[in-house]
C-alpha atoms as a PDB file:
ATOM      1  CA  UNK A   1       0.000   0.000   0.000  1.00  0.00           C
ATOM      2  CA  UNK A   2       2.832   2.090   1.150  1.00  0.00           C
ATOM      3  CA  UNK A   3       4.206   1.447  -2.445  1.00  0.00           C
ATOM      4  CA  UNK A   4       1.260   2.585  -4.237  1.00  0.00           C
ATOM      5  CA  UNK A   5       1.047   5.545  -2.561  1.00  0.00           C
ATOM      6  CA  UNK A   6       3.921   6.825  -3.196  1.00  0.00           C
ATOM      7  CA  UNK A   7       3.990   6.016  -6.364  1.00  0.00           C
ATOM      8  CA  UNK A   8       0.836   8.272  -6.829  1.00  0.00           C
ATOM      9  CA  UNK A   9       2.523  10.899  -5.471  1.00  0.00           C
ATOM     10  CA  UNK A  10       5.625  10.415  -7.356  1.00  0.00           C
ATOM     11  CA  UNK A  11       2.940  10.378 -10.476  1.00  0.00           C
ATOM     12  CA  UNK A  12       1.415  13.537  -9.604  1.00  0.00           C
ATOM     13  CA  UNK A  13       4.621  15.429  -8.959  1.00  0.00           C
ATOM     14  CA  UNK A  14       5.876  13.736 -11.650  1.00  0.00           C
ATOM     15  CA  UNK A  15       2.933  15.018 -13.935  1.00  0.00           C
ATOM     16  CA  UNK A  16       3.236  18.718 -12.144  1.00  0.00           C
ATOM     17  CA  UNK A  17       6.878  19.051 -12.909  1.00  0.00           C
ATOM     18  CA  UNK A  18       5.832  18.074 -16.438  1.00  0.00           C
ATOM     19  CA  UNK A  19       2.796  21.016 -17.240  1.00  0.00           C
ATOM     20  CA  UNK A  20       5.470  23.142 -15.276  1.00  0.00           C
ATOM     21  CA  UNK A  21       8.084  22.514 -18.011  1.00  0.00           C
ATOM     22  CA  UNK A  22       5.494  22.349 -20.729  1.00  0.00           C
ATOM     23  CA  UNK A  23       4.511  25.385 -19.667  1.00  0.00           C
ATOM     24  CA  UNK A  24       7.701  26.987 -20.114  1.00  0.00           C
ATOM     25  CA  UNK A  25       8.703  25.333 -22.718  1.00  0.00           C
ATOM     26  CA  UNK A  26       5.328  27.279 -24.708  1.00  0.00           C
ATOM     27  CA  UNK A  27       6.697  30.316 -22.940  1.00  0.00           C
ATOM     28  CA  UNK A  28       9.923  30.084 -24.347  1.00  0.00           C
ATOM     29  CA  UNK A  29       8.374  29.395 -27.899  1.00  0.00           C
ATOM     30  CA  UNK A  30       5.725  31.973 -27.559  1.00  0.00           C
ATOM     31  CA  UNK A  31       8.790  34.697 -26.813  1.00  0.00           C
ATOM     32  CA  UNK A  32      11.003  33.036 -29.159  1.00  0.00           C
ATOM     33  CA  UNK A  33       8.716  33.595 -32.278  1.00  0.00           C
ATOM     34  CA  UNK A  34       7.851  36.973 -30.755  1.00  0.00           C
ATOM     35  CA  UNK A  35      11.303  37.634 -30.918  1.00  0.00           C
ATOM     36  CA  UNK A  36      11.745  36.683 -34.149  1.00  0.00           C
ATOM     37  CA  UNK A  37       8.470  38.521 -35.640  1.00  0.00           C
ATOM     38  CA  UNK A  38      10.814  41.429 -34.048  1.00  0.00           C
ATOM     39  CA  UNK A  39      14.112  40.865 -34.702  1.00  0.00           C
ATOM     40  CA  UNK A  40      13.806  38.768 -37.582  1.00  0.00           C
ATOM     41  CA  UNK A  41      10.802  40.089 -39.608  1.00  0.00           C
ATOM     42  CA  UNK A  42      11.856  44.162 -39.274  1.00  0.00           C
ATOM     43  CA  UNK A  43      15.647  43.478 -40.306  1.00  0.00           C
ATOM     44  CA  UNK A  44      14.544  41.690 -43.755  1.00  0.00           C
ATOM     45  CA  UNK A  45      11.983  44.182 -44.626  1.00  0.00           C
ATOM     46  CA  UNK A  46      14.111  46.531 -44.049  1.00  0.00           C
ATOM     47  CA  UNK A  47      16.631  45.231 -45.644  1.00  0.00           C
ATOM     48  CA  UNK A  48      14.556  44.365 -48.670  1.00  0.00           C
ATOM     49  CA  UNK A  49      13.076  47.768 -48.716  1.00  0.00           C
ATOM     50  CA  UNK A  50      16.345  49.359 -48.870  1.00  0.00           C
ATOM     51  CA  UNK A  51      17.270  46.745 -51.601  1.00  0.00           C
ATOM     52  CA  UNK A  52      14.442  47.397 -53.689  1.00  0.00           C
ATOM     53  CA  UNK A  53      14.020  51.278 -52.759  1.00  0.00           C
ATOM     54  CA  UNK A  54      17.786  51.123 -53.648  1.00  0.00           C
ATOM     55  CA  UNK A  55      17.826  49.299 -57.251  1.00  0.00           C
ATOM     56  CA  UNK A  56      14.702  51.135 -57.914  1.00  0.00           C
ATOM     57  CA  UNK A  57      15.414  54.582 -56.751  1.00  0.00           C
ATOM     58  CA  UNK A  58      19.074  53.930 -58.556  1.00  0.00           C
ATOM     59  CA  UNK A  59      17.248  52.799 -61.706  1.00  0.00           C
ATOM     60  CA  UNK A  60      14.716  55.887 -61.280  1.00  0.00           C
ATOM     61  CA  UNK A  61      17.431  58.049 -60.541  1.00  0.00           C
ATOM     62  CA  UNK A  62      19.321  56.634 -63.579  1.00  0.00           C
ATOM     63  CA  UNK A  63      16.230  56.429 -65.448  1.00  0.00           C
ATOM     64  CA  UNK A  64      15.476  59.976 -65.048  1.00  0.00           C
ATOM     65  CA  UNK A  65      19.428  61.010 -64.793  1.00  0.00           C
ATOM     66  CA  UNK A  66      19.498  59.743 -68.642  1.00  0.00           C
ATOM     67  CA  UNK A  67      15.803  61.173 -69.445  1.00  0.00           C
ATOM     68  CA  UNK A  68      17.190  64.827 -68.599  1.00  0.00           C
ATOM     69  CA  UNK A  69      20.334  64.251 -69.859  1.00  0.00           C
ATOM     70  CA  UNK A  70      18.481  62.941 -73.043  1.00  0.00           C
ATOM     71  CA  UNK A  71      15.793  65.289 -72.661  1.00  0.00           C
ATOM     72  CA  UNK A  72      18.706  67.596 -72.256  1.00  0.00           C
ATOM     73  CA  UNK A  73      20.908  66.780 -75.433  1.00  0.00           C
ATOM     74  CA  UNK A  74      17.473  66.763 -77.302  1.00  0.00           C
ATOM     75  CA  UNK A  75      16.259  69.837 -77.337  1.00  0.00           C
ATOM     76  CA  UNK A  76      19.697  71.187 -77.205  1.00  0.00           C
ATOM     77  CA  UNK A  77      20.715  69.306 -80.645  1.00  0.00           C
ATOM     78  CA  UNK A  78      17.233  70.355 -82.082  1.00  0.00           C
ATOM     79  CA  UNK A  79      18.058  73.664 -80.905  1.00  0.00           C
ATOM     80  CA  UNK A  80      21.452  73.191 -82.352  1.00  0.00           C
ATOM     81  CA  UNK A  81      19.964  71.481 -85.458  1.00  0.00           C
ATOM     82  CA  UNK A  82      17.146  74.354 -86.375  1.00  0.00           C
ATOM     83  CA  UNK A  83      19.839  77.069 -85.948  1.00  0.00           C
ATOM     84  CA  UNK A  84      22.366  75.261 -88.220  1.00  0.00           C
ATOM     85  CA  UNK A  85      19.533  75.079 -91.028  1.00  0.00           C
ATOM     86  CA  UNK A  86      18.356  78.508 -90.163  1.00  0.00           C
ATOM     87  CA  UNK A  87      22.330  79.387 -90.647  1.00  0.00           C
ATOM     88  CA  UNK A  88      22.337  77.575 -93.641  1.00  0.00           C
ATOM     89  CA  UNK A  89      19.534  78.736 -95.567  1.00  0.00           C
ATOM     90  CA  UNK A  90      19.422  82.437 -93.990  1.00  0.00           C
ATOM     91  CA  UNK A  91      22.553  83.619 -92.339  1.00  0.00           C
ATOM     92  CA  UNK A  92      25.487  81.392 -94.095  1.00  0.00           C
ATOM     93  CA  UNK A  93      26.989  81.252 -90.292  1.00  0.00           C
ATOM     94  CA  UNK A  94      29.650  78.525 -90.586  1.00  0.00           C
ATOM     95  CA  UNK A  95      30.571  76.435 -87.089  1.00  0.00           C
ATOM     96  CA  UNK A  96      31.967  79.022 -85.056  1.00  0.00           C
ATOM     97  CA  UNK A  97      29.024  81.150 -85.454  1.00  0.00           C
ATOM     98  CA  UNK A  98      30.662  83.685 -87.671  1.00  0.00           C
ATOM     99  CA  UNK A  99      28.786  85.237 -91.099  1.00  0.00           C
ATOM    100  CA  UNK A 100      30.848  83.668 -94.219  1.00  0.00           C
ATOM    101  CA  UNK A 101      32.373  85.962 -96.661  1.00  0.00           C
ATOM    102  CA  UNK A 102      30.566  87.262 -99.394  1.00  0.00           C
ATOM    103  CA  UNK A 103      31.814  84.608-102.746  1.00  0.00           C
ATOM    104  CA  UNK A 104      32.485  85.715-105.869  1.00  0.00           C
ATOM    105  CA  UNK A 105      29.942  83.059-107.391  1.00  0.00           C
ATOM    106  CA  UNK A 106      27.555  84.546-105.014  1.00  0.00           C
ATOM    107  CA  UNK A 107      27.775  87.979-106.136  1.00  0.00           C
ATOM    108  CA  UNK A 108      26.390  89.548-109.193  1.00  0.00           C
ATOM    109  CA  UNK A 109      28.436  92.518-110.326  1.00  0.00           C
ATOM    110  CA  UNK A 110      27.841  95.483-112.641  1.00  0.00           C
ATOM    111  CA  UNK A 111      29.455  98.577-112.931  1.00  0.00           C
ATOM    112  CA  UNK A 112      27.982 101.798-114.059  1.00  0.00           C
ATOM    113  CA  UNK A 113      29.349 105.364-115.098  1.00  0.00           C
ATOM    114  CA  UNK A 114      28.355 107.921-112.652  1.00  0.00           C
ATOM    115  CA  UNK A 115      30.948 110.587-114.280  1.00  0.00           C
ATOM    116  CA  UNK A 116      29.685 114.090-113.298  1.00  0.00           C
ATOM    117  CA  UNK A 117      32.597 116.528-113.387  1.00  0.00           C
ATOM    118  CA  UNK A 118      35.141 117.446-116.353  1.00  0.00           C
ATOM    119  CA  UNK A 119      37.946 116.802-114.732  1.00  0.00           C
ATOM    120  CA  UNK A 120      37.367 113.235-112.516  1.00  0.00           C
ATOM    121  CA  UNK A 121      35.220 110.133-113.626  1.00  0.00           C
ATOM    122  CA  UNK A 122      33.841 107.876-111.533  1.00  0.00           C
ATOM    123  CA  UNK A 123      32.888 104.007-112.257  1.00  0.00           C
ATOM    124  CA  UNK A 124      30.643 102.811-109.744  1.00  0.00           C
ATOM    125  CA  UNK A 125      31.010  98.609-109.082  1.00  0.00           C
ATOM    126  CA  UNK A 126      28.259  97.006-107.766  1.00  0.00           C
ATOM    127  CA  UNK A 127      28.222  93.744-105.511  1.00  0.00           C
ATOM    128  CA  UNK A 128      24.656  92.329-105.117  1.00  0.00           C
ATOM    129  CA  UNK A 129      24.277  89.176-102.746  1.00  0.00           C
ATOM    130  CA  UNK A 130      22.460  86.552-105.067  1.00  0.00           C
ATOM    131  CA  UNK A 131      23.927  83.578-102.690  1.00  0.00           C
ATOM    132  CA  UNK A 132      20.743  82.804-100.737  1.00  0.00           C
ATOM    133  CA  UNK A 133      22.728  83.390 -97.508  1.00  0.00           C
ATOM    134  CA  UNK A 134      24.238  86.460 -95.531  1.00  0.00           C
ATOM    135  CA  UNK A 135      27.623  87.340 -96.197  1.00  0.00           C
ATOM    136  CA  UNK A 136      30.265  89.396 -94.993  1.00  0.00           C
ATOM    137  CA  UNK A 137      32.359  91.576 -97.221  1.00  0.00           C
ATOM    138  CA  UNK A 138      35.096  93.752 -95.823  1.00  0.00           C
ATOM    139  CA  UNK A 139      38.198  95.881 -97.612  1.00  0.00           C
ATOM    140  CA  UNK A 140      39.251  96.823-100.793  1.00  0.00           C
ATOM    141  CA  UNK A 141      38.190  94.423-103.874  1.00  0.00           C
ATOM    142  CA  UNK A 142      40.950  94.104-106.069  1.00  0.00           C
ATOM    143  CA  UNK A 143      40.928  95.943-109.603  1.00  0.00           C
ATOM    144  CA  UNK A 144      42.772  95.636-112.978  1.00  0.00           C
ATOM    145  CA  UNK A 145      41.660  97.553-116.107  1.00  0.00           C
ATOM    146  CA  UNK A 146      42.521  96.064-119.504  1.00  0.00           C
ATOM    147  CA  UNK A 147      42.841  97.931-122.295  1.00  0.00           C
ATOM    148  CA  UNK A 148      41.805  97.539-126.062  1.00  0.00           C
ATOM    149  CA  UNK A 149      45.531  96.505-126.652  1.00  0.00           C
ATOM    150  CA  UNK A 150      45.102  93.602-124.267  1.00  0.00           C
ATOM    151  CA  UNK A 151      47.340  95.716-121.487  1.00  0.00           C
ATOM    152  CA  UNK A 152      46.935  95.373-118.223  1.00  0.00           C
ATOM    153  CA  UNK A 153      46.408  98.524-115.389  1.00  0.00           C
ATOM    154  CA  UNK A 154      46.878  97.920-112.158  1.00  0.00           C
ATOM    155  CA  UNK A 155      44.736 100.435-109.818  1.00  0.00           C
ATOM    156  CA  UNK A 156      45.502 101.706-106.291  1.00  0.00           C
ATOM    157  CA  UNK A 157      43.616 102.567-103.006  1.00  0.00           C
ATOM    158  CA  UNK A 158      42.674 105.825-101.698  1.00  0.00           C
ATOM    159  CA  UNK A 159      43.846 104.691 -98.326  1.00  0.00           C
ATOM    160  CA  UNK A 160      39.730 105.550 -97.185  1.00  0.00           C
ATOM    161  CA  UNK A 161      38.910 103.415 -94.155  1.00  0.00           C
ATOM    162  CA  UNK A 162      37.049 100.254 -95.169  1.00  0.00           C
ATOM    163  CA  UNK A 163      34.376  98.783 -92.792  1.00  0.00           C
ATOM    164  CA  UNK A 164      32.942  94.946 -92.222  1.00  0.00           C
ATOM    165  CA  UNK A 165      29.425  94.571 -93.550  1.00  0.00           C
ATOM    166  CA  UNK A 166      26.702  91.948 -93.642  1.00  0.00           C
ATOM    167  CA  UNK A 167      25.047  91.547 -96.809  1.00  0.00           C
ATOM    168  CA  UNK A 168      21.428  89.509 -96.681  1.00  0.00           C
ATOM    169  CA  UNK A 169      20.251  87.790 -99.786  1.00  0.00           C
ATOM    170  CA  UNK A 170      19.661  90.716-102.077  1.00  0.00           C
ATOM    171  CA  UNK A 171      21.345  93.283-100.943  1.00  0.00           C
ATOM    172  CA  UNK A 172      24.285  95.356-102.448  1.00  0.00           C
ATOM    173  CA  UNK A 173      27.451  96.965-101.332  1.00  0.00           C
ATOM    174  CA  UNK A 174      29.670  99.243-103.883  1.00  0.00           C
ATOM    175  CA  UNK A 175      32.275 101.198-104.546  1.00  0.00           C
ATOM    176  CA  UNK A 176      33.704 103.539-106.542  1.00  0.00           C
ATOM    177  CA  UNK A 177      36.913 103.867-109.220  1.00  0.00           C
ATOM    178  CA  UNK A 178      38.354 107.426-109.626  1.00  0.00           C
ATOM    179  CA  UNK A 179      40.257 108.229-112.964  1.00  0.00           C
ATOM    180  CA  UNK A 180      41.018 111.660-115.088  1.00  0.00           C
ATOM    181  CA  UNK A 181      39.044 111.937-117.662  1.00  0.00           C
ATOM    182  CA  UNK A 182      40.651 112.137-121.368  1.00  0.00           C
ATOM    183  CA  UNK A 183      40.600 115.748-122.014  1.00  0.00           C
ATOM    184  CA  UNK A 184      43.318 115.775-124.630  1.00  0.00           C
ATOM    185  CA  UNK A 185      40.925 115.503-127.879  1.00  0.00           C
ATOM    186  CA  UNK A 186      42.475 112.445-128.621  1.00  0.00           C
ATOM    187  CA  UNK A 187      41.355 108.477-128.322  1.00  0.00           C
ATOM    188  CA  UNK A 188      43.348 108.242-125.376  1.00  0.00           C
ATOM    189  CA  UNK A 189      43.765 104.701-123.199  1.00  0.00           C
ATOM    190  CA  UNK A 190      40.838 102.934-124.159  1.00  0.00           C
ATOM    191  CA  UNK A 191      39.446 100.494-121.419  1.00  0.00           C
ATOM    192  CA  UNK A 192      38.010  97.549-122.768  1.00  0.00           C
ATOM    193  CA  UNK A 193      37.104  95.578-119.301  1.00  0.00           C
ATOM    194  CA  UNK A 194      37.312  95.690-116.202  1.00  0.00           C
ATOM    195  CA  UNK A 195      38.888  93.080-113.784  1.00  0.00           C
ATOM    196  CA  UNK A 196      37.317  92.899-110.378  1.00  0.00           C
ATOM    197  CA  UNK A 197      38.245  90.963-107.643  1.00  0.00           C
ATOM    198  CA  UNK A 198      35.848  90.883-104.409  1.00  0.00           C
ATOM    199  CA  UNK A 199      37.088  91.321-101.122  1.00  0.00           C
ATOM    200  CA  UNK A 200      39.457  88.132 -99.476  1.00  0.00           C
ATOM    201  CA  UNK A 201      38.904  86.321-102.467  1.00  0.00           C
ATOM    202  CA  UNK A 202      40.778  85.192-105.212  1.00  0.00           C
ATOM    203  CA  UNK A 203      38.094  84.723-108.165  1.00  0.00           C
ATOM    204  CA  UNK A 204      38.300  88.184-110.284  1.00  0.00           C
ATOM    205  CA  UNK A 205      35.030  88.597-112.433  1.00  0.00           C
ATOM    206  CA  UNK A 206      35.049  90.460-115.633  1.00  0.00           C
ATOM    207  CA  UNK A 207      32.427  93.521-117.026  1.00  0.00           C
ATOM    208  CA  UNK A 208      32.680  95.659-119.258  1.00  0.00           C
ATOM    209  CA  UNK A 209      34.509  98.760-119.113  1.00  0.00           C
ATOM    210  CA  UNK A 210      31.318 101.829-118.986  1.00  0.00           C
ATOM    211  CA  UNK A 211      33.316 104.959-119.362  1.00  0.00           C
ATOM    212  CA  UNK A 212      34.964 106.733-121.514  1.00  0.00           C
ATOM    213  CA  UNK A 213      39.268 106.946-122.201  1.00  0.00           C
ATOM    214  CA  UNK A 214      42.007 107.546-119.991  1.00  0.00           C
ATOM    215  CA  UNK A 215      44.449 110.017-121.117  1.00  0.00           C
ATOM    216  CA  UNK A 216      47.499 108.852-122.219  1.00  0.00           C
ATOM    217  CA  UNK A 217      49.844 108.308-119.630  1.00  0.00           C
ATOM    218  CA  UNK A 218      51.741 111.418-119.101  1.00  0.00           C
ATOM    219  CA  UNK A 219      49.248 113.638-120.354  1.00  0.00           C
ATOM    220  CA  UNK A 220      47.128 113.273-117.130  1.00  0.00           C
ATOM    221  CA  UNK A 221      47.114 116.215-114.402  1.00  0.00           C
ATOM    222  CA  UNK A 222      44.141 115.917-113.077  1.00  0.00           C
ATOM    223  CA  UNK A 223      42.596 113.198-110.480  1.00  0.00           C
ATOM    224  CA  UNK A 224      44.574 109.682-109.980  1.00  0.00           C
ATOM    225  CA  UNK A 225      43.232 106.305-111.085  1.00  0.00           C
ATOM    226  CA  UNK A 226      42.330 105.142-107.744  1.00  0.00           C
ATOM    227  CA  UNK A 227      39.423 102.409-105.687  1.00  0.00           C
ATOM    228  CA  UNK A 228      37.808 103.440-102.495  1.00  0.00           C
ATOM    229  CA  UNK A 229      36.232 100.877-100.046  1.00  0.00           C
ATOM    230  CA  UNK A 230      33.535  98.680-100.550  1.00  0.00           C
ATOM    231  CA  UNK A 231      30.640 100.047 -98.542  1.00  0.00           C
ATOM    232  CA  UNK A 232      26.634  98.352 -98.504  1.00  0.00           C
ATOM    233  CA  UNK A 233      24.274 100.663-100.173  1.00  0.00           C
ATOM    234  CA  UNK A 234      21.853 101.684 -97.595  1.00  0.00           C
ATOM    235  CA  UNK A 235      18.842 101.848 -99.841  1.00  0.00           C
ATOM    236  CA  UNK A 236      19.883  98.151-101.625  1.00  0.00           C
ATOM    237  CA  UNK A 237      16.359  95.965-100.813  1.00  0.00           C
ATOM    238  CA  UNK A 238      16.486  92.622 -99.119  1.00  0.00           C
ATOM    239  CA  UNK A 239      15.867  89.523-100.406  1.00  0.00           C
END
């Protein structure tokens, strides 16, 4: 009897120190997967968070870095693009920006007699812009008179101050040749054409000679056979 009772009680301490470990043991898991929904949940959203808020804010940022920079070198090449067509169809700017100067091909060229006086003729050479384009034309143009005889005549500057100027499609610049008139009753130096080189360039044109005779060389007292400037006509129409 003695026996079975204490093995009773050995059973029911037995089974008390058993619920008293079970229970702890469902403590410890209940805290340990607390823990973990803590500790172990927060750490791999945030980690994935900053992973994915990382690749995609780097893509984004990357994504719109290269849209502005595209966006960026777009409308700057369009830009870039319309102005170099606008340059090349209206202003003949080359690449630096600069107005081209004014081609001989480009430029129609007359001359006319505007002799008023006695004593000094004058030969007026005209330079009208035919290009399409602006151009610049600054200095002296170059001049040669040939004569009848197939001679050659070199002529000078008047040392006048020449001046840059822009020429749009259309318009004209001129300037003027100075030379005695032949006063001696005779024929004279008879000018058959008249050479013309525009300014910086190295194409001469040809036209005919409008005026009258030089004197003979020698015989002259009057004016000198001289070029002034090239200068735009301020009345010359545009385009």
């Amino acid at each position: 009897m003695k026996l079975t009772h204490a093995s009773k009680t050995a059973s029911k301490t037995l089974l008390a120190g058993l619920a008293l470990l079970g229970t702890l043991a469902l403590t410890a898991c209940d805290n340990g997967d607390d823990g973990s929904d803590t500790a172990g949940p927060r750490p791999e959203p945030a980690a994935s968070a900053s992973a994915d808020s990382g690749q995609d804010g780097g893509s984004g940022s990357s994504d719109k870095g290269s849209d502005s920079a595209g966006n960026g070198s777009g409308p700057g090449s369009g830009s870039s693009g319309n102005g170099s067509e606008g340059t090349a169809a209206g202003t003949g700017s080359n690449e630096n920006g600069e107005v081209g100067i004014c081609r001989s091909d480009e430029l129609e060229v007359t001359a006319a007699d505007n002799t008023t006086g006695k004593e000094e003729g004058i030969v007026t050479v005209v330079f009208k812009n035919g290009g399409g384009r602006d151009c610049a034309i600054n200095g002296y143009a170059g001049v040669d008179l040939r004569t009848a005889d197939g001679d050659t005549m070199s002529v000078d500057r008047n040392g006048e101050q020449a001046r840059r100027e822009i020429l749009k499609d259309g318009e004209t610049a001129a300037f003027n040749i100075t030379f005695p008139v032949n006063n001696s009753g005779g024929s004279g130096v008879r000018i058959a054409k008249l050479l013309v080189t525009p300014p910086n360039e190295t194409k001469t044109v040809a036209v005919a000679w409008p005026a009258g005779s030089l004197p003979v060389s020698g015989e002259a007292s009057g004016p000198k056979l001289s070029v002034g400037p090239v200068g735009k006509v301020s009345d010359s129409p545009a385009g």
